[in-house]
PDB file of N, CA and C in Angstrom:
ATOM      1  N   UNK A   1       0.833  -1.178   0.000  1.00  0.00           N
ATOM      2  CA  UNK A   1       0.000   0.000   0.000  1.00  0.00           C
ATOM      3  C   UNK A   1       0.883   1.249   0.000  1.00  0.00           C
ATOM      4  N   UNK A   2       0.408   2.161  -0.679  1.00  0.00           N
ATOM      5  CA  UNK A   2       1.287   3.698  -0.936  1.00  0.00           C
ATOM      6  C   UNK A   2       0.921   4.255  -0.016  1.00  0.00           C
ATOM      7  N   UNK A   3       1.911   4.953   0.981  1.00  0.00           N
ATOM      8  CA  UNK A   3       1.736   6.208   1.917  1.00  0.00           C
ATOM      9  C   UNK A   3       1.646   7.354   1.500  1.00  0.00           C
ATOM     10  N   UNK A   4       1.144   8.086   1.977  1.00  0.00           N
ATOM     11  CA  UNK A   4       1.158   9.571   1.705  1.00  0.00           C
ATOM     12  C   UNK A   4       0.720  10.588   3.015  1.00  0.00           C
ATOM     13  N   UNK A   5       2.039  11.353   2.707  1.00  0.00           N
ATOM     14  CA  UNK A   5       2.272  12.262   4.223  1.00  0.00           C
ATOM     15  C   UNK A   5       1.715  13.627   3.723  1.00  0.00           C
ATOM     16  N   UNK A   6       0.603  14.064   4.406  1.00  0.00           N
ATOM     17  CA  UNK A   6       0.524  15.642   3.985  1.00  0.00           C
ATOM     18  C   UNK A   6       1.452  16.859   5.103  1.00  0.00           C
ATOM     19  N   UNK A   7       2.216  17.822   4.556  1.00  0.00           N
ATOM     20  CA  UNK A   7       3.016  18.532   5.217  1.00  0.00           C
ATOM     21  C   UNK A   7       2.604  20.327   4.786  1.00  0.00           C
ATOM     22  N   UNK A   8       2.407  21.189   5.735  1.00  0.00           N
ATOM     23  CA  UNK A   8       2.848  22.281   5.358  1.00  0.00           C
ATOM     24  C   UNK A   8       4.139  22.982   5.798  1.00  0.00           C
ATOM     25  N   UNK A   9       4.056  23.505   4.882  1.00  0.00           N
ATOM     26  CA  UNK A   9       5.693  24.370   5.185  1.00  0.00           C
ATOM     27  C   UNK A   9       5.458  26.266   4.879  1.00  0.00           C
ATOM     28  N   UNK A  10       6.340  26.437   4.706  1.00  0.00           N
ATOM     29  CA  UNK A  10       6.631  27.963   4.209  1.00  0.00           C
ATOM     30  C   UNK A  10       7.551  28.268   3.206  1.00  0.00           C
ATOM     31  N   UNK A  11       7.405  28.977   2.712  1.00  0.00           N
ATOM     32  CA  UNK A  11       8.620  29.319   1.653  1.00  0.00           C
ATOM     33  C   UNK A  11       9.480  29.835   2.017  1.00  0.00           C
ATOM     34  N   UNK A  12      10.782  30.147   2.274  1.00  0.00           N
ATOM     35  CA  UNK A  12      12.094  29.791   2.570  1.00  0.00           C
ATOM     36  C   UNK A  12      12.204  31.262   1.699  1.00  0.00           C
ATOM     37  N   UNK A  13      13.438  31.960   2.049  1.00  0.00           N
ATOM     38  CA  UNK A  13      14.027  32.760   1.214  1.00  0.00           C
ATOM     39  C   UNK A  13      14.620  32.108  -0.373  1.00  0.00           C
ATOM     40  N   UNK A  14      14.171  32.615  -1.234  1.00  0.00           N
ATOM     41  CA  UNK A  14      14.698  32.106  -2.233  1.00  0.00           C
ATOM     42  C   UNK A  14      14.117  30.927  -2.859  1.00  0.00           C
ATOM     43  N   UNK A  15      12.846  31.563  -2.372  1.00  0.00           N
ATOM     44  CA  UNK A  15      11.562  30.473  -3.069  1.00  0.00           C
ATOM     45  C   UNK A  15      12.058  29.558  -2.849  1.00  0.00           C
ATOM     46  N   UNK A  16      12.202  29.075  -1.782  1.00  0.00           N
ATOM     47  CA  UNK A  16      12.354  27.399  -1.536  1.00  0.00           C
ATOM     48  C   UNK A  16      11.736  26.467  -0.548  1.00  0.00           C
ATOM     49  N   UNK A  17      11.949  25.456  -0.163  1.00  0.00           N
ATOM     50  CA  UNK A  17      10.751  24.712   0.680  1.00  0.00           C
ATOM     51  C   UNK A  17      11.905  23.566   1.054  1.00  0.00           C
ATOM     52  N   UNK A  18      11.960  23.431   2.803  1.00  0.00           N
ATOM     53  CA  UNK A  18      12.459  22.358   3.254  1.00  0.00           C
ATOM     54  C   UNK A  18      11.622  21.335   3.871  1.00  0.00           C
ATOM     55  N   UNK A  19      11.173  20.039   3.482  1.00  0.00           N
ATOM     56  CA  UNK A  19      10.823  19.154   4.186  1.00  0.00           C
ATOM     57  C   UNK A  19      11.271  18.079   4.908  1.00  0.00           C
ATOM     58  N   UNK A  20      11.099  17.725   5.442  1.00  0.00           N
ATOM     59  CA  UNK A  20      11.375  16.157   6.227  1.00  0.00           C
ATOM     60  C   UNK A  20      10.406  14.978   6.327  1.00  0.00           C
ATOM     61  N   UNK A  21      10.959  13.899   5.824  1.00  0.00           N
ATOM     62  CA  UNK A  21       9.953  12.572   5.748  1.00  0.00           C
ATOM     63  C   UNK A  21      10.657  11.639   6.342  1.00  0.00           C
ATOM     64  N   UNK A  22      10.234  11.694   7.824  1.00  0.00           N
ATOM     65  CA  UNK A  22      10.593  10.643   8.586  1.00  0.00           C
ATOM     66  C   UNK A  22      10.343   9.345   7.839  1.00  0.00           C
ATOM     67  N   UNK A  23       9.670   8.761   7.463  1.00  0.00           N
ATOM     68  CA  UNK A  23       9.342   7.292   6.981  1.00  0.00           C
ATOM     69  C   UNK A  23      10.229   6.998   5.847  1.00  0.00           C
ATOM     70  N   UNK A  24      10.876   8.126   5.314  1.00  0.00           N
ATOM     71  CA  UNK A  24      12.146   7.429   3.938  1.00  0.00           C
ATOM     72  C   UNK A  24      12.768   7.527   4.634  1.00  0.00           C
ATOM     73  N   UNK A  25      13.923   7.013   3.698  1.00  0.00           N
ATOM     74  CA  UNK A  25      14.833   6.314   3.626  1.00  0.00           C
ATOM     75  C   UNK A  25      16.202   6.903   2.856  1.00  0.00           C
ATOM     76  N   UNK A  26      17.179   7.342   2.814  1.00  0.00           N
ATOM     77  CA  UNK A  26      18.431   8.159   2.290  1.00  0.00           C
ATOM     78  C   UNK A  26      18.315   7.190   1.110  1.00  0.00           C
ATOM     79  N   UNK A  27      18.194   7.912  -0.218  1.00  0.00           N
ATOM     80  CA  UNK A  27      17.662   7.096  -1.391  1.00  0.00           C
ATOM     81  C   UNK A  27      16.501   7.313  -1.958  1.00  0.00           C
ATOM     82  N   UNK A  28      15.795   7.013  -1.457  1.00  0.00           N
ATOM     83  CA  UNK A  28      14.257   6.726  -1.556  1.00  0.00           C
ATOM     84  C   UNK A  28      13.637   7.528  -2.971  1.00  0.00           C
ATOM     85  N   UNK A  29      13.524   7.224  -3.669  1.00  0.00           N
ATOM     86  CA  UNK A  29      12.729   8.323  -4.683  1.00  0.00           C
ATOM     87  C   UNK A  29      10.916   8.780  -3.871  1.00  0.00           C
ATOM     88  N   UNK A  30      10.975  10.022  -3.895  1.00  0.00           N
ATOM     89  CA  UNK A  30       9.738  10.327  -3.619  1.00  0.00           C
ATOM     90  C   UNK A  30       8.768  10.875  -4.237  1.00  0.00           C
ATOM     91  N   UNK A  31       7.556  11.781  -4.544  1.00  0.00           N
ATOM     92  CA  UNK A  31       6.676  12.433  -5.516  1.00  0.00           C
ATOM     93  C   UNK A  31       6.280  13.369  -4.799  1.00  0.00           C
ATOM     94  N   UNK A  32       6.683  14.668  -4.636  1.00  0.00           N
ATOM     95  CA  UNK A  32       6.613  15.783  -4.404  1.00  0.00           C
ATOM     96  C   UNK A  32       5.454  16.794  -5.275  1.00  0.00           C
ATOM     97  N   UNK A  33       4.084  17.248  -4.374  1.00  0.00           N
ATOM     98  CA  UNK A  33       3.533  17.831  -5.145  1.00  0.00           C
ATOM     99  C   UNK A  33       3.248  19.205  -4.067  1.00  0.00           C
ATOM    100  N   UNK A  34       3.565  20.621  -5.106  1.00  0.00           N
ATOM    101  CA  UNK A  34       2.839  21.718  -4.481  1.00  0.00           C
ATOM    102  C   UNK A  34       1.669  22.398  -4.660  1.00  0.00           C
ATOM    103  N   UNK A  35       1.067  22.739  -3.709  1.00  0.00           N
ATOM    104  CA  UNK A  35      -0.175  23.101  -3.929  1.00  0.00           C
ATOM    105  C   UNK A  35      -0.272  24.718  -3.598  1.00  0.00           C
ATOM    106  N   UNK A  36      -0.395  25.236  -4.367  1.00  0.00           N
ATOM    107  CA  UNK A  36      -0.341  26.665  -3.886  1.00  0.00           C
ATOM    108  C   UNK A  36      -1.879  27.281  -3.478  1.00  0.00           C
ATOM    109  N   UNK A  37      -1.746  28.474  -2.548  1.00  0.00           N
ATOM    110  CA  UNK A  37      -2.703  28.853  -2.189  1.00  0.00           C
ATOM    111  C   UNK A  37      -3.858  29.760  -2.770  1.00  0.00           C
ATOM    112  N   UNK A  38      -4.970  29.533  -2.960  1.00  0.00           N
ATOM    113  CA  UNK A  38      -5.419  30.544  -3.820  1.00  0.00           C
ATOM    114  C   UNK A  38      -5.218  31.871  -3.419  1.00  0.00           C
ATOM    115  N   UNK A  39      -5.654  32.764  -3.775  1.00  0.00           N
ATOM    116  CA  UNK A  39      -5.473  34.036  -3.808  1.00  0.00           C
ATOM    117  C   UNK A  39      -6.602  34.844  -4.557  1.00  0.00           C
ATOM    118  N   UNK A  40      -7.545  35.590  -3.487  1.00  0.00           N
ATOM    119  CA  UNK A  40      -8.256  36.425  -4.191  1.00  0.00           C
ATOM    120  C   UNK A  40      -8.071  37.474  -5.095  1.00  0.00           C
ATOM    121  N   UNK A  41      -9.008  37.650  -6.276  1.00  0.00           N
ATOM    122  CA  UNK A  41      -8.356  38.516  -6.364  1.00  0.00           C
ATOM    123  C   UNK A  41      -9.220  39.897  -6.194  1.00  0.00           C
ATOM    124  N   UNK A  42      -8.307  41.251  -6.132  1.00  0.00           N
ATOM    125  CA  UNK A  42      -9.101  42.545  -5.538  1.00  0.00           C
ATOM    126  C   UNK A  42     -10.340  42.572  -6.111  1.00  0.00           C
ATOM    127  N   UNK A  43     -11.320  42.462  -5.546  1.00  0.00           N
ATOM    128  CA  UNK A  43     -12.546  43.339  -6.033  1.00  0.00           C
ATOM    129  C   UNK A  43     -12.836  44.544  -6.717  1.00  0.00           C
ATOM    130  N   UNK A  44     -12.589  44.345  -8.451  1.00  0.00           N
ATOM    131  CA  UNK A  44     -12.504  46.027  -8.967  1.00  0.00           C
ATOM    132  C   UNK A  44     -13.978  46.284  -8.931  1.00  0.00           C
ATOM    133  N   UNK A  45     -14.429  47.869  -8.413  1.00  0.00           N
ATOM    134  CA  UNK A  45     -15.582  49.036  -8.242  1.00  0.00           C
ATOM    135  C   UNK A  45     -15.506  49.942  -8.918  1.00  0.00           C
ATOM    136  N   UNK A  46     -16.316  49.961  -9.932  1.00  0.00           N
ATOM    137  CA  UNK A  46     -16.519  51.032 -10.618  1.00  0.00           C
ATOM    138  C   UNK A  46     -16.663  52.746  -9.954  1.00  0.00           C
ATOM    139  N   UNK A  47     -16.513  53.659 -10.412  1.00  0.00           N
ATOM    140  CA  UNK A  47     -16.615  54.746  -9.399  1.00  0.00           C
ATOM    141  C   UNK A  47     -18.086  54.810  -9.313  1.00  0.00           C
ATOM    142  N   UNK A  48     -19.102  55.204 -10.101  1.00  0.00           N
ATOM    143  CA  UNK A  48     -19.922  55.159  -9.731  1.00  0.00           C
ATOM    144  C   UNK A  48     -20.321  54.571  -8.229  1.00  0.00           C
ATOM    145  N   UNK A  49     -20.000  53.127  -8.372  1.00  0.00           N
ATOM    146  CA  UNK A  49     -20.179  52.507  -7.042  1.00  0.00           C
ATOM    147  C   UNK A  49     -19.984  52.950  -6.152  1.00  0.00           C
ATOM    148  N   UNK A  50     -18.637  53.267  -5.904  1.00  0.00           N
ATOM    149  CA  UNK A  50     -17.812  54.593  -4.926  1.00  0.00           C
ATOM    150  C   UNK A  50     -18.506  55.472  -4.497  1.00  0.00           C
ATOM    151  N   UNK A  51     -19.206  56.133  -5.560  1.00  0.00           N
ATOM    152  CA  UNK A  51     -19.800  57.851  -5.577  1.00  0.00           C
ATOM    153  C   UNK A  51     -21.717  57.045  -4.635  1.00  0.00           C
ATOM    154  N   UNK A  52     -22.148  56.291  -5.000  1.00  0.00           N
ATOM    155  CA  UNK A  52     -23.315  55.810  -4.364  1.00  0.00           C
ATOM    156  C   UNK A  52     -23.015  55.076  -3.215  1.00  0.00           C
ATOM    157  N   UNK A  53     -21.950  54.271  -2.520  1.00  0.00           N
ATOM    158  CA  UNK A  53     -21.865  53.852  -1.436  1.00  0.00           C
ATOM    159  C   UNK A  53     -21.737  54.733  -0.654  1.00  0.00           C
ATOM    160  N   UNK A  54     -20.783  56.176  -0.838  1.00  0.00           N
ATOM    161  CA  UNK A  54     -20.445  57.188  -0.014  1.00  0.00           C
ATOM    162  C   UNK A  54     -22.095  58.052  -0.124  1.00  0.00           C
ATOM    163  N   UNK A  55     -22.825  58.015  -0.961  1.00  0.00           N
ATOM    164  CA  UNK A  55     -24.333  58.604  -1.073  1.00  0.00           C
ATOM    165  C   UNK A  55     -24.986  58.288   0.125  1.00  0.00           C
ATOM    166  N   UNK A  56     -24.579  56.633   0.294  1.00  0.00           N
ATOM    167  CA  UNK A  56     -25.255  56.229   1.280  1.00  0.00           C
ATOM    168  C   UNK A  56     -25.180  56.168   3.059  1.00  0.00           C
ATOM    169  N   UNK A  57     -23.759  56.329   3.028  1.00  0.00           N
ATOM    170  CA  UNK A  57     -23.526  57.054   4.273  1.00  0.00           C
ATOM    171  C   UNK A  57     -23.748  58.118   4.771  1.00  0.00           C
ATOM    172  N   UNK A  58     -23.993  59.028   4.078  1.00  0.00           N
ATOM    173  CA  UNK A  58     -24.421  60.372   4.191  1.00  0.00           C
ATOM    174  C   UNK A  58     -25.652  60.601   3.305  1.00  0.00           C
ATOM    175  N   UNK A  59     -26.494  60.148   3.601  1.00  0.00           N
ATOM    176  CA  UNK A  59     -27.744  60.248   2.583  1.00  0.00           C
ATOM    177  C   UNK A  59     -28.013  61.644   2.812  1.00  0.00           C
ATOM    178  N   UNK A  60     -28.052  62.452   3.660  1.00  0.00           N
ATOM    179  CA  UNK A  60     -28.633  63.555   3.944  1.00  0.00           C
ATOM    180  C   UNK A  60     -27.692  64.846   3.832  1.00  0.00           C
ATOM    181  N   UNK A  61     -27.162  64.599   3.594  1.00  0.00           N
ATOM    182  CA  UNK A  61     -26.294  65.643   3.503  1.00  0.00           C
ATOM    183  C   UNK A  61     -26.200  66.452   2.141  1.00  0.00           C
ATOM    184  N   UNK A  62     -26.205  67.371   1.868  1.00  0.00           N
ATOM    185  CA  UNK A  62     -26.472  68.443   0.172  1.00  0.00           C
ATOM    186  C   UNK A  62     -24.985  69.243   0.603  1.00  0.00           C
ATOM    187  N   UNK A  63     -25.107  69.797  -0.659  1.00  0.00           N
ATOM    188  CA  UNK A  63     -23.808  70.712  -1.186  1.00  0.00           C
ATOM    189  C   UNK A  63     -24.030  71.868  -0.032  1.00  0.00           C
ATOM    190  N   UNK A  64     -25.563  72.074   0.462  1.00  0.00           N
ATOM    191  CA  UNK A  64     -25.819  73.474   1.126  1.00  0.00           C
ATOM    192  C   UNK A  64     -25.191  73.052   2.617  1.00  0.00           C
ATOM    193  N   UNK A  65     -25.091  71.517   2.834  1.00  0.00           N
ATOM    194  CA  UNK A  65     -25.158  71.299   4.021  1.00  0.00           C
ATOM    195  C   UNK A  65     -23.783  71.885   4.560  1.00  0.00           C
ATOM    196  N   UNK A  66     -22.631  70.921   3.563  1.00  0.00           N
ATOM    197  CA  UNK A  66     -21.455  71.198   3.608  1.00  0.00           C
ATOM    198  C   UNK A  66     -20.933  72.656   3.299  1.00  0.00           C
ATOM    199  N   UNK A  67     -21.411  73.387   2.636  1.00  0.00           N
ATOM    200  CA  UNK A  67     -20.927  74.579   2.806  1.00  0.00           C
ATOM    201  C   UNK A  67     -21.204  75.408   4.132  1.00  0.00           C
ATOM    202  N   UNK A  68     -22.341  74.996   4.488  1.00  0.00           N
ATOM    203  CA  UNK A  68     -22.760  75.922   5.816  1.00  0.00           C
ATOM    204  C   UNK A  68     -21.838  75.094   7.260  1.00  0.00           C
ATOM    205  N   UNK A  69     -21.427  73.429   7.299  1.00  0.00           N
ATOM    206  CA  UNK A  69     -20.403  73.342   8.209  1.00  0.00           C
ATOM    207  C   UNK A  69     -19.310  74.225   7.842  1.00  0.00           C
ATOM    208  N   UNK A  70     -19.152  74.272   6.536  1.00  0.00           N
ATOM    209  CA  UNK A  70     -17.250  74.395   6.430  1.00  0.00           C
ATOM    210  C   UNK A  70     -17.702  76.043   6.586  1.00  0.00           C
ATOM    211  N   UNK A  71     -18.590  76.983   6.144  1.00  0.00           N
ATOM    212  CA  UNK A  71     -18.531  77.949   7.004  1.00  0.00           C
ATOM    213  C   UNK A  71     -18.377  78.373   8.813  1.00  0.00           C
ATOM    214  N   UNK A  72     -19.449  77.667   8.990  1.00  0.00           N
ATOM    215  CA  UNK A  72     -19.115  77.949  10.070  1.00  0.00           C
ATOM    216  C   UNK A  72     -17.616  77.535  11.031  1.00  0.00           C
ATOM    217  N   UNK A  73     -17.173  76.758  10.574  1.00  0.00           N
ATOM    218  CA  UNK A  73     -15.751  75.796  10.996  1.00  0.00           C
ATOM    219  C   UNK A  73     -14.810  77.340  10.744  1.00  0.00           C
ATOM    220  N   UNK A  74     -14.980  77.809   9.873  1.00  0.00           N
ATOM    221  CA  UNK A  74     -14.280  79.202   9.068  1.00  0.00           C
ATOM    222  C   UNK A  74     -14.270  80.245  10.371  1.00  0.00           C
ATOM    223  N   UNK A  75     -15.825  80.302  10.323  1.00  0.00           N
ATOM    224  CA  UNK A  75     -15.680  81.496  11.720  1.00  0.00           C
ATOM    225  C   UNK A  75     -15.972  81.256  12.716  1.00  0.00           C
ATOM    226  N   UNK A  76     -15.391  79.927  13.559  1.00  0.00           N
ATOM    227  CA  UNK A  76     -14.640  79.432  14.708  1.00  0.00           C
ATOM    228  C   UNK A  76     -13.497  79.676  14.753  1.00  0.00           C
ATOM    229  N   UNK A  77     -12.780  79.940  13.622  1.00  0.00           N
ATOM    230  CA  UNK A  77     -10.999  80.159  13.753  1.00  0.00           C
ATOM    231  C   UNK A  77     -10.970  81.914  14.307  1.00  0.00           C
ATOM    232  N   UNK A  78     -11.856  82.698  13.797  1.00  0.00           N
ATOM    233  CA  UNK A  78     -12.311  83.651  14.242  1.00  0.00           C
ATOM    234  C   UNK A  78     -12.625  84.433  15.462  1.00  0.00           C
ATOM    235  N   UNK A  79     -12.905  83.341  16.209  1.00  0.00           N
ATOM    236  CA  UNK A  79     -13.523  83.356  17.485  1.00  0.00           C
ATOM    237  C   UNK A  79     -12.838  83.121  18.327  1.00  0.00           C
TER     238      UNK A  79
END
């Protein structure tokens, strides 16, 4: 019957990988397979998306709103 040892490791500087298989033997031919990890990939967002998610955090807020904070913020430095 064929053994088979599952091992993780890490990659090593220099893209490399050290294992150890107690059960061989100095000789031994073995079958080495890597499995790499998937990797998502980034989620591209259109701006639009951008421009309506940020809509939605601030649903209430208008151009009048923000001008009348950033005024007043203006003449607090004032004060």
């Amino acid at each position: 019957m064929q053994s088979t040892l599952h091992i993780t490791t890490k990659v090593l500087p220099g893209n490399k990988i050290e294992i150890q298989v107690p059960e061989a033997q100095i000789g031994d031919s073995v079958d080495v397979f890597v499995v790499l990890p998937e990797k998502a990939e980034p989620k591209r967002r259109s701006v639009l998306d951008i421009i309506e998610e940020s809509r939605k955090r601030h649903p209430s807020r208008t151009a009048e709103d923000i001008d009348r904070q950033l005024q007043e913020e203006r003449e607090s430095w004032d004060s």
